[in-house]
C-alpha atoms as a PDB file:
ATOM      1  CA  UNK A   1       0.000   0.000   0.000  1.00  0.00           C
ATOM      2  CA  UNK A   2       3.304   2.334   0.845  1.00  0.00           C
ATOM      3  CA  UNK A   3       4.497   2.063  -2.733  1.00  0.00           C
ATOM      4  CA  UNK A   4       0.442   2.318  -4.113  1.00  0.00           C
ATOM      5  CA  UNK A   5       0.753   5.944  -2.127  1.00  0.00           C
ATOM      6  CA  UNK A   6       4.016   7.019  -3.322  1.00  0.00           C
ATOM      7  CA  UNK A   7       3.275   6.193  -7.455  1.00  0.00           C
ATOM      8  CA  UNK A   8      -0.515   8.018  -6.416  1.00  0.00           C
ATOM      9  CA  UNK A   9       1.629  10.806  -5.922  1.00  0.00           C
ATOM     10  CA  UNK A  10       4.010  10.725  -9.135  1.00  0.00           C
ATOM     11  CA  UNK A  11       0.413  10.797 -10.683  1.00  0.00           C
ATOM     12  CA  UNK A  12      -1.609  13.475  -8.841  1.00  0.00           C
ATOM     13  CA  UNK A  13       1.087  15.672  -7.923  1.00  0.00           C
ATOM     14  CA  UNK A  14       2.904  16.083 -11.356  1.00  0.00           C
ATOM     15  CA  UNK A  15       0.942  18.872 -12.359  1.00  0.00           C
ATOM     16  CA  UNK A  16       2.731  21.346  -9.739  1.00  0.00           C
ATOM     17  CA  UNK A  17       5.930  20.771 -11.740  1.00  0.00           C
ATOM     18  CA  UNK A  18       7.679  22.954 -13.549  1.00  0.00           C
ATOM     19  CA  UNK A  19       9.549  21.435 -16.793  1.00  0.00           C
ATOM     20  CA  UNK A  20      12.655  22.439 -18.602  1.00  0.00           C
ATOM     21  CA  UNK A  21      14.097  19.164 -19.713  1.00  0.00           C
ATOM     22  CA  UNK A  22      14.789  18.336 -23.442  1.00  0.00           C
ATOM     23  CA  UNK A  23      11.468  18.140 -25.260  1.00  0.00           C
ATOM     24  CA  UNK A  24       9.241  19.273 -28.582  1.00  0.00           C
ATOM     25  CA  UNK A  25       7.457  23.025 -28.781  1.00  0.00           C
ATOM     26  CA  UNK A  26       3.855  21.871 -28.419  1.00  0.00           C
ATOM     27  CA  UNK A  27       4.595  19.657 -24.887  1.00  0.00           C
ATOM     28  CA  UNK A  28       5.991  22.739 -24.083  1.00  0.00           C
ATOM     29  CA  UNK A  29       3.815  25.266 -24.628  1.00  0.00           C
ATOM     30  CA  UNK A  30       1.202  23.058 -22.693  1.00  0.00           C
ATOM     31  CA  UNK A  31       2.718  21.996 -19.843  1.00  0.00           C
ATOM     32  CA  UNK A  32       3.978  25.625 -19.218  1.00  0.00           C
ATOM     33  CA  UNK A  33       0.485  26.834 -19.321  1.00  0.00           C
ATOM     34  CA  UNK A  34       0.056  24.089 -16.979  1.00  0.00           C
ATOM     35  CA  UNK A  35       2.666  25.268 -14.569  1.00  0.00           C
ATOM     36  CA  UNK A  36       1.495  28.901 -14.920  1.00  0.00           C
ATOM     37  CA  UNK A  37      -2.004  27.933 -13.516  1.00  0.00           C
ATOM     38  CA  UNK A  38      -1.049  25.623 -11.036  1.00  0.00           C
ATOM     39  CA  UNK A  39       1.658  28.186  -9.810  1.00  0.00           C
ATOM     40  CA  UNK A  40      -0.250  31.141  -9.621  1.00  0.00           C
ATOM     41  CA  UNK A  41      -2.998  29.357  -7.177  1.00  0.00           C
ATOM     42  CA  UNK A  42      -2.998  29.915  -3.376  1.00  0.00           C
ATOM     43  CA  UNK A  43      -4.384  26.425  -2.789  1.00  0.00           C
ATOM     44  CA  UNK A  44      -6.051  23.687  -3.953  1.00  0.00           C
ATOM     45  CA  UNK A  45      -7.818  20.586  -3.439  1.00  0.00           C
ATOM     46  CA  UNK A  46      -8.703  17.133  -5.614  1.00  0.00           C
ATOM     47  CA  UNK A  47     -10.418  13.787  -5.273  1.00  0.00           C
ATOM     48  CA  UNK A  48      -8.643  10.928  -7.460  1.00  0.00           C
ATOM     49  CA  UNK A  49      -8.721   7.122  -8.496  1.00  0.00           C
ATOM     50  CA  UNK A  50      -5.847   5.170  -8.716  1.00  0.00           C
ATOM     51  CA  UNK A  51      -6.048   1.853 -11.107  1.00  0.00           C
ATOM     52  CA  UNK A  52      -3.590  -1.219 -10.818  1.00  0.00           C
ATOM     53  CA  UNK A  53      -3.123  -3.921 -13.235  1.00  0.00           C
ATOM     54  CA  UNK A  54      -0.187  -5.886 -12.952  1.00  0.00           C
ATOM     55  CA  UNK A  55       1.811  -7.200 -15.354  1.00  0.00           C
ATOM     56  CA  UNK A  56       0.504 -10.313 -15.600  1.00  0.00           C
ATOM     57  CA  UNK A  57      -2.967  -9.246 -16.216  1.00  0.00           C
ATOM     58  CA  UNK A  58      -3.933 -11.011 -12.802  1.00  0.00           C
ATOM     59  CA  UNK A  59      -4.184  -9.012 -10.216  1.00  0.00           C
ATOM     60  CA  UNK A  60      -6.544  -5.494 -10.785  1.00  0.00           C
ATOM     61  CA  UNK A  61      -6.933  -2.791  -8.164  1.00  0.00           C
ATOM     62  CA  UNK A  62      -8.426   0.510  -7.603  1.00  0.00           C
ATOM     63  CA  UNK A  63      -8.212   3.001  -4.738  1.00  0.00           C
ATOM     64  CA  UNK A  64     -10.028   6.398  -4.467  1.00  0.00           C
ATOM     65  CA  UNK A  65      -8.287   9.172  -2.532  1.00  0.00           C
ATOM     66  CA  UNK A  66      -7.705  13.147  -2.080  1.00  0.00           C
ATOM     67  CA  UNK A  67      -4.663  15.754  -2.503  1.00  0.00           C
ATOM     68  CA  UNK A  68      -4.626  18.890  -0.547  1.00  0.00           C
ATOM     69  CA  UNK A  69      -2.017  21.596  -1.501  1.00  0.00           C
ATOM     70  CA  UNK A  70      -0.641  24.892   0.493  1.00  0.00           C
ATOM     71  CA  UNK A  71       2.072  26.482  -1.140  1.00  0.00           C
ATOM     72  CA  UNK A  72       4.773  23.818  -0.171  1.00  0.00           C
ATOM     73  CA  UNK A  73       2.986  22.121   1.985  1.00  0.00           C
ATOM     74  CA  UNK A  74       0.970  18.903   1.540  1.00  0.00           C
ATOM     75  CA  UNK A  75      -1.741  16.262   2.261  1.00  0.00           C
ATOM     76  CA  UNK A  76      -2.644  13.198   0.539  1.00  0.00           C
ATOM     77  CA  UNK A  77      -4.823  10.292   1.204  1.00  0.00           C
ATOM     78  CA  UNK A  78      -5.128   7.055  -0.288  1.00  0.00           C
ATOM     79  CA  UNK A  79      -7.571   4.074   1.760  1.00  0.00           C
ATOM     80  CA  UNK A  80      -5.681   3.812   5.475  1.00  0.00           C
ATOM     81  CA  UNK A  81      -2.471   5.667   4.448  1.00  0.00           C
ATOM     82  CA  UNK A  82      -2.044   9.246   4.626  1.00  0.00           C
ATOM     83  CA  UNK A  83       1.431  11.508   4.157  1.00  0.00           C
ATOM     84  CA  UNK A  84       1.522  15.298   5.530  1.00  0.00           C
ATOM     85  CA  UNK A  85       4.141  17.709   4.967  1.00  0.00           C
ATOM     86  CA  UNK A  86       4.414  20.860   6.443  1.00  0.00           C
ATOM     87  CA  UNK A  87       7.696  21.548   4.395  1.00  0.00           C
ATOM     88  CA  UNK A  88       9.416  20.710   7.845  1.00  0.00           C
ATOM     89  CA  UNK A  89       8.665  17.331   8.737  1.00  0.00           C
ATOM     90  CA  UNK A  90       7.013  14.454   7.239  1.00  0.00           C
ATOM     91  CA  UNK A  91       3.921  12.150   9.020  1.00  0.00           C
ATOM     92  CA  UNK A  92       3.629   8.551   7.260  1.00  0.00           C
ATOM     93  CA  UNK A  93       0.320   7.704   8.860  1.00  0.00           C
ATOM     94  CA  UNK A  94      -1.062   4.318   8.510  1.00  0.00           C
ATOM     95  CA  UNK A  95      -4.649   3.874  10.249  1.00  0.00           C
ATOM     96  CA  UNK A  96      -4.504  -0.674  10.425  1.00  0.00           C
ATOM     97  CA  UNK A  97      -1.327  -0.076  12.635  1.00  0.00           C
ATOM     98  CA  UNK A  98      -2.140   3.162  14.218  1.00  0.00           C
ATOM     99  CA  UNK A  99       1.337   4.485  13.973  1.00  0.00           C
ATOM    100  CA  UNK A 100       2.856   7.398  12.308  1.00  0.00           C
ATOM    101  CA  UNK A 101       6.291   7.402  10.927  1.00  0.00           C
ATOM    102  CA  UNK A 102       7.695  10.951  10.938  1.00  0.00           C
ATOM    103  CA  UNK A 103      10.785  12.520   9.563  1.00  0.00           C
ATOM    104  CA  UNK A 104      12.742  15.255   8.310  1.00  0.00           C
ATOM    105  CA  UNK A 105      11.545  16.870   5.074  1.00  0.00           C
ATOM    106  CA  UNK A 106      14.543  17.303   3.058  1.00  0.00           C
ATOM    107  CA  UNK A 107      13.793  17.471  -1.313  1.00  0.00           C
ATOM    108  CA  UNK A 108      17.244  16.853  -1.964  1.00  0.00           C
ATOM    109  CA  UNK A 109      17.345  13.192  -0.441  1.00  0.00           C
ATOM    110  CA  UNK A 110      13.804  12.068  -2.199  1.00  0.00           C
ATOM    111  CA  UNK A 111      13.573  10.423  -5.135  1.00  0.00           C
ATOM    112  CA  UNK A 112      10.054  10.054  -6.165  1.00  0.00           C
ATOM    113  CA  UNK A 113       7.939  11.626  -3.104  1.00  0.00           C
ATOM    114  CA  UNK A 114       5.532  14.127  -2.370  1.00  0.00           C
ATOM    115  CA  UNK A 115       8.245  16.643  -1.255  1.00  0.00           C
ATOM    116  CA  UNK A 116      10.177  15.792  -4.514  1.00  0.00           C
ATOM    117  CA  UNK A 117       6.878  16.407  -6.495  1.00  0.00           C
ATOM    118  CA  UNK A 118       5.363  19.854  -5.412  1.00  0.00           C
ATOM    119  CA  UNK A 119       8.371  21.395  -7.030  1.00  0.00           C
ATOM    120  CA  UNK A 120      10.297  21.161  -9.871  1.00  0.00           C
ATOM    121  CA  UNK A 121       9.912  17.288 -10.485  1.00  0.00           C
ATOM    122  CA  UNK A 122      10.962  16.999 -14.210  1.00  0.00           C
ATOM    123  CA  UNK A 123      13.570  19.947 -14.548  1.00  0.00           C
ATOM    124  CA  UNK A 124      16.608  17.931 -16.490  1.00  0.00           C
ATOM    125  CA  UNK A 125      15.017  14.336 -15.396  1.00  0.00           C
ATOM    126  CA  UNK A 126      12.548  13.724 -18.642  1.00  0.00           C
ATOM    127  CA  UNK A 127      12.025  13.990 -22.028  1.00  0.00           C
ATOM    128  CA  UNK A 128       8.880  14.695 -23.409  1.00  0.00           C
ATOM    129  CA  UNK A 129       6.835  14.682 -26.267  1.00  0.00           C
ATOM    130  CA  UNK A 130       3.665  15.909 -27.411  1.00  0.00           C
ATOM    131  CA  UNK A 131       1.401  12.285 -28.706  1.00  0.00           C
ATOM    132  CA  UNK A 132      -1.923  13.698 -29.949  1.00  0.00           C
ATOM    133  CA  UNK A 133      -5.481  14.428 -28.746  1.00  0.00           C
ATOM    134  CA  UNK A 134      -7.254  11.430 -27.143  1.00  0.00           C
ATOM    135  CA  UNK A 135     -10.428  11.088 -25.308  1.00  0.00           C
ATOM    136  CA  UNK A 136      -9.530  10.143 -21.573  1.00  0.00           C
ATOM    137  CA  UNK A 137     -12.468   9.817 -18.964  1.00  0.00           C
ATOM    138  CA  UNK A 138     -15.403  11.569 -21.425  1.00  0.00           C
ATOM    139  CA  UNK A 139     -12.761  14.210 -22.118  1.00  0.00           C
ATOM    140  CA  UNK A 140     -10.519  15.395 -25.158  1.00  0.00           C
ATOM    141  CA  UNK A 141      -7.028  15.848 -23.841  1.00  0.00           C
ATOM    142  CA  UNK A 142      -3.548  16.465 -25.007  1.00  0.00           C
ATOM    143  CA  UNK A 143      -1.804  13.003 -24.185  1.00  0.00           C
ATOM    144  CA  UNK A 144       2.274  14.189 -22.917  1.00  0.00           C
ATOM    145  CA  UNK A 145       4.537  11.665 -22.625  1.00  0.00           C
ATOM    146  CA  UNK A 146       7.666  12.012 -20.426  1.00  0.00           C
ATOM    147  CA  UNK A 147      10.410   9.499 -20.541  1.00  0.00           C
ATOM    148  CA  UNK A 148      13.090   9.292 -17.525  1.00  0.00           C
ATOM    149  CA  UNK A 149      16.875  10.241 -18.688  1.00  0.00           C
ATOM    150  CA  UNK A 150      18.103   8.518 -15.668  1.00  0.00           C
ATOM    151  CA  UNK A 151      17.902   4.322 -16.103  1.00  0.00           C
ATOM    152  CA  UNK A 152      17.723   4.445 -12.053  1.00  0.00           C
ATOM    153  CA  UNK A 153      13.150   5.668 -12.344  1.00  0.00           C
ATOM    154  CA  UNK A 154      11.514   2.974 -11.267  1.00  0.00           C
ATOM    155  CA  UNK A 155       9.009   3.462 -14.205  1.00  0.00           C
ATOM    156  CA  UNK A 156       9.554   3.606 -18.395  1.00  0.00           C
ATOM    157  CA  UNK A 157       7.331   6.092 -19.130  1.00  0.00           C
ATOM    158  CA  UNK A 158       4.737   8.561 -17.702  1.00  0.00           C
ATOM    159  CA  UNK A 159       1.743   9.609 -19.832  1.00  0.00           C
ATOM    160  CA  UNK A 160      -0.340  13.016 -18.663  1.00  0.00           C
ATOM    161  CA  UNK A 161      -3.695  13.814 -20.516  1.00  0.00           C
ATOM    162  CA  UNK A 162      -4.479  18.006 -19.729  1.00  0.00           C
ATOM    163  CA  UNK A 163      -7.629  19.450 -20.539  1.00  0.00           C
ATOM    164  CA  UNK A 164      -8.602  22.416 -22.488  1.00  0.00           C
ATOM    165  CA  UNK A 165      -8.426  24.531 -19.249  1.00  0.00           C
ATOM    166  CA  UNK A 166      -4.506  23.774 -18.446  1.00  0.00           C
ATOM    167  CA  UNK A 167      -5.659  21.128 -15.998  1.00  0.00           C
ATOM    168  CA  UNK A 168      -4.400  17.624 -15.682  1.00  0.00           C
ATOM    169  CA  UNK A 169      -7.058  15.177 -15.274  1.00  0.00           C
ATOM    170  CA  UNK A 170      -5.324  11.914 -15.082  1.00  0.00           C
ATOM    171  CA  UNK A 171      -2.726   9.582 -17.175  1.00  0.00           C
ATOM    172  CA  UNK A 172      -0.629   6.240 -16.882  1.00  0.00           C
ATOM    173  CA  UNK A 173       2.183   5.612 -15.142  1.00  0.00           C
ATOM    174  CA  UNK A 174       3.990   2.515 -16.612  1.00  0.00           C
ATOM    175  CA  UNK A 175       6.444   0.307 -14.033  1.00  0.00           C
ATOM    176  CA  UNK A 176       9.574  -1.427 -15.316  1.00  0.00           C
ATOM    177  CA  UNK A 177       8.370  -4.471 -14.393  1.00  0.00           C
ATOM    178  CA  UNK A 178       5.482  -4.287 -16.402  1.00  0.00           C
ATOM    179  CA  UNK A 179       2.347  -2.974 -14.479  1.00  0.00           C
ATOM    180  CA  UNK A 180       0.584  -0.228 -15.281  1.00  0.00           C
ATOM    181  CA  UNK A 181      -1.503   2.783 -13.782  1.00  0.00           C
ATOM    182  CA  UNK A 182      -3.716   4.322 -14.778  1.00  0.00           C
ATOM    183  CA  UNK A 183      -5.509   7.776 -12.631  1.00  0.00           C
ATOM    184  CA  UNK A 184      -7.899   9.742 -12.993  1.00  0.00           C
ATOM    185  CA  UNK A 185      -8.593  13.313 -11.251  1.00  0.00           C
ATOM    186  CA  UNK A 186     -12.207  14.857 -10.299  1.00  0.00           C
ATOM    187  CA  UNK A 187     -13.299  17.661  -8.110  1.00  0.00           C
ATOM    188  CA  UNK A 188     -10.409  19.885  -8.996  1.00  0.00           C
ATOM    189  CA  UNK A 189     -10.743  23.063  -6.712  1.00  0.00           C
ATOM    190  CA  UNK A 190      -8.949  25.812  -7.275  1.00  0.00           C
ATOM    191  CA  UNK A 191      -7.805  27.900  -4.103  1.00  0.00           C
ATOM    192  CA  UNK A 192     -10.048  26.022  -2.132  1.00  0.00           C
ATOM    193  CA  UNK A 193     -10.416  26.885   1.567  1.00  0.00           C
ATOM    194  CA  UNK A 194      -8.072  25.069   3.584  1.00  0.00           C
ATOM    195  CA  UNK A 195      -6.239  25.826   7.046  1.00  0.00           C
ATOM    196  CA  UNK A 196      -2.836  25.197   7.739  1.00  0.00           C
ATOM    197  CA  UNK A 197      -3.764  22.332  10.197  1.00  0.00           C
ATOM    198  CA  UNK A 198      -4.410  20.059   7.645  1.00  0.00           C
ATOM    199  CA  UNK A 199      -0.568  20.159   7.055  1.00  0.00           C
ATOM    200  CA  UNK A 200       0.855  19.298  10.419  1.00  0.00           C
ATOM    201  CA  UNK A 201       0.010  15.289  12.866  1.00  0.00           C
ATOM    202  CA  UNK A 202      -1.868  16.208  15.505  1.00  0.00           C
ATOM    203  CA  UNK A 203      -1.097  12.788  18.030  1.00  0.00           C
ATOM    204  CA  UNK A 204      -3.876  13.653  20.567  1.00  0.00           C
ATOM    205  CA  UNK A 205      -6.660  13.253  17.535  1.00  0.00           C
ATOM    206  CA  UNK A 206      -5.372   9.484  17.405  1.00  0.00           C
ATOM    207  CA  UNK A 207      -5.706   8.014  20.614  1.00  0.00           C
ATOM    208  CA  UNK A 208      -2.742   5.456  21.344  1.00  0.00           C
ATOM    209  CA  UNK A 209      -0.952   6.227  18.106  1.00  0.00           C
ATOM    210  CA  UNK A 210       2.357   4.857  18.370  1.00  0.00           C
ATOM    211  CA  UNK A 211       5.425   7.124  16.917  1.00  0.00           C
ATOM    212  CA  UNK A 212       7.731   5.792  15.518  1.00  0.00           C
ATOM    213  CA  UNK A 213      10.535   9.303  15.145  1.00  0.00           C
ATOM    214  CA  UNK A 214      13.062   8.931  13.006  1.00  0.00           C
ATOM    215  CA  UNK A 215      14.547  12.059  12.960  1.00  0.00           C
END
């Protein structure tokens, strides 16, 4: 479920990102319009649904979460799992164990994260390419796809279909070792009302919680 969290992320949170890495005029121009919007908000909030199939074709899985945004600072939720940032310190909560991992937030020792992922995720890490109009979830999108320089990504390829609006509303993320996933984004709110204590682990709302620090 740890890892299902972490490649949620790589999907929902992409869109913060800000891209300068080699890549054709037309990805370009879109995902800068992307970054300008996303950029320019105070806040914002989204519901999403994460699809699994494995490589195999055997084993299928879906999860429905949400993605809060402050500035640096972070929120996202996906079935027992949650992982806060307050662009200080981490909370890895996990609701069957009751216990919250916490640590240090430091960007330059993440690799694919959360942290990693509300900033500048793909500057001189991808290439991309612009791969036509396709209809993805009712929609008409631009389809971008972004390939890792670096052979150490854990995934071949990333796909990202944006709306008419500069919004991304889902894509694929495709695994080395063959599975795919595909997710989908709803509810998009745009500076959407939302207090700083959604960023930070308040203990005494989680009665016998253990922490585990590992600061």
């Amino acid at each position: 479920m740890k890892r299902l969290l972490i490649l949620t992320a790589v999907a929902i949170c992409s869109f913060t990102s800000h891209v300068e890495a080699q890549s054709d005029t037309k990805a370009k121009s879109i995902l800068a319009a992307v970054s300008k919007k996303i950029n320019g908000l105070k806040s914002l909030k989204a519901n999403f649904a994460l699809h699994l199939l494995s490589a195999n074709g055997k084993t299928k899985q879906s999860k429905k979460g949400s993605f809060l945004m402050k500035g640096p600072k972070y929120r996202v939720s996906l079935g027992d799992q949650e992982i806060i940032c307050d662009n200080k310190t981490v909370w890895t909560y996990v609701k069957a164990a009751n216990e919250v991992q916490v640590s240090n937030y430091n960007p330059s020792e993440q690799t694919i994260s959360p942290a990693k992922l509300f900033t500048n995720f793909y500057d001189n890490e991808y290439n991309y390419k612009y791969i036509g109009t396709r209809t993805f979830n009712g929609k008409t999108v631009d389809m971008i796809e972004l390939l890792p320089i670096s052979s150490s990504k854990q995934f071949s390829k990333v796909e990202l279909a944006v709306d008419k609006s500069s919004t991304i509303v889902g894509g694929n993320v495709f695994e080395k070792n063959g599975n795919q996933y595909r997710y989908e984004v709803s509810n998009f709110t745009p500076n959407a009302n939302v207090s700083d204590a959604m960023f930070t682990f308040d203990a005494t709302k989680y009665p016998g919680v253990e922490v585990v620090d590992l600061r």
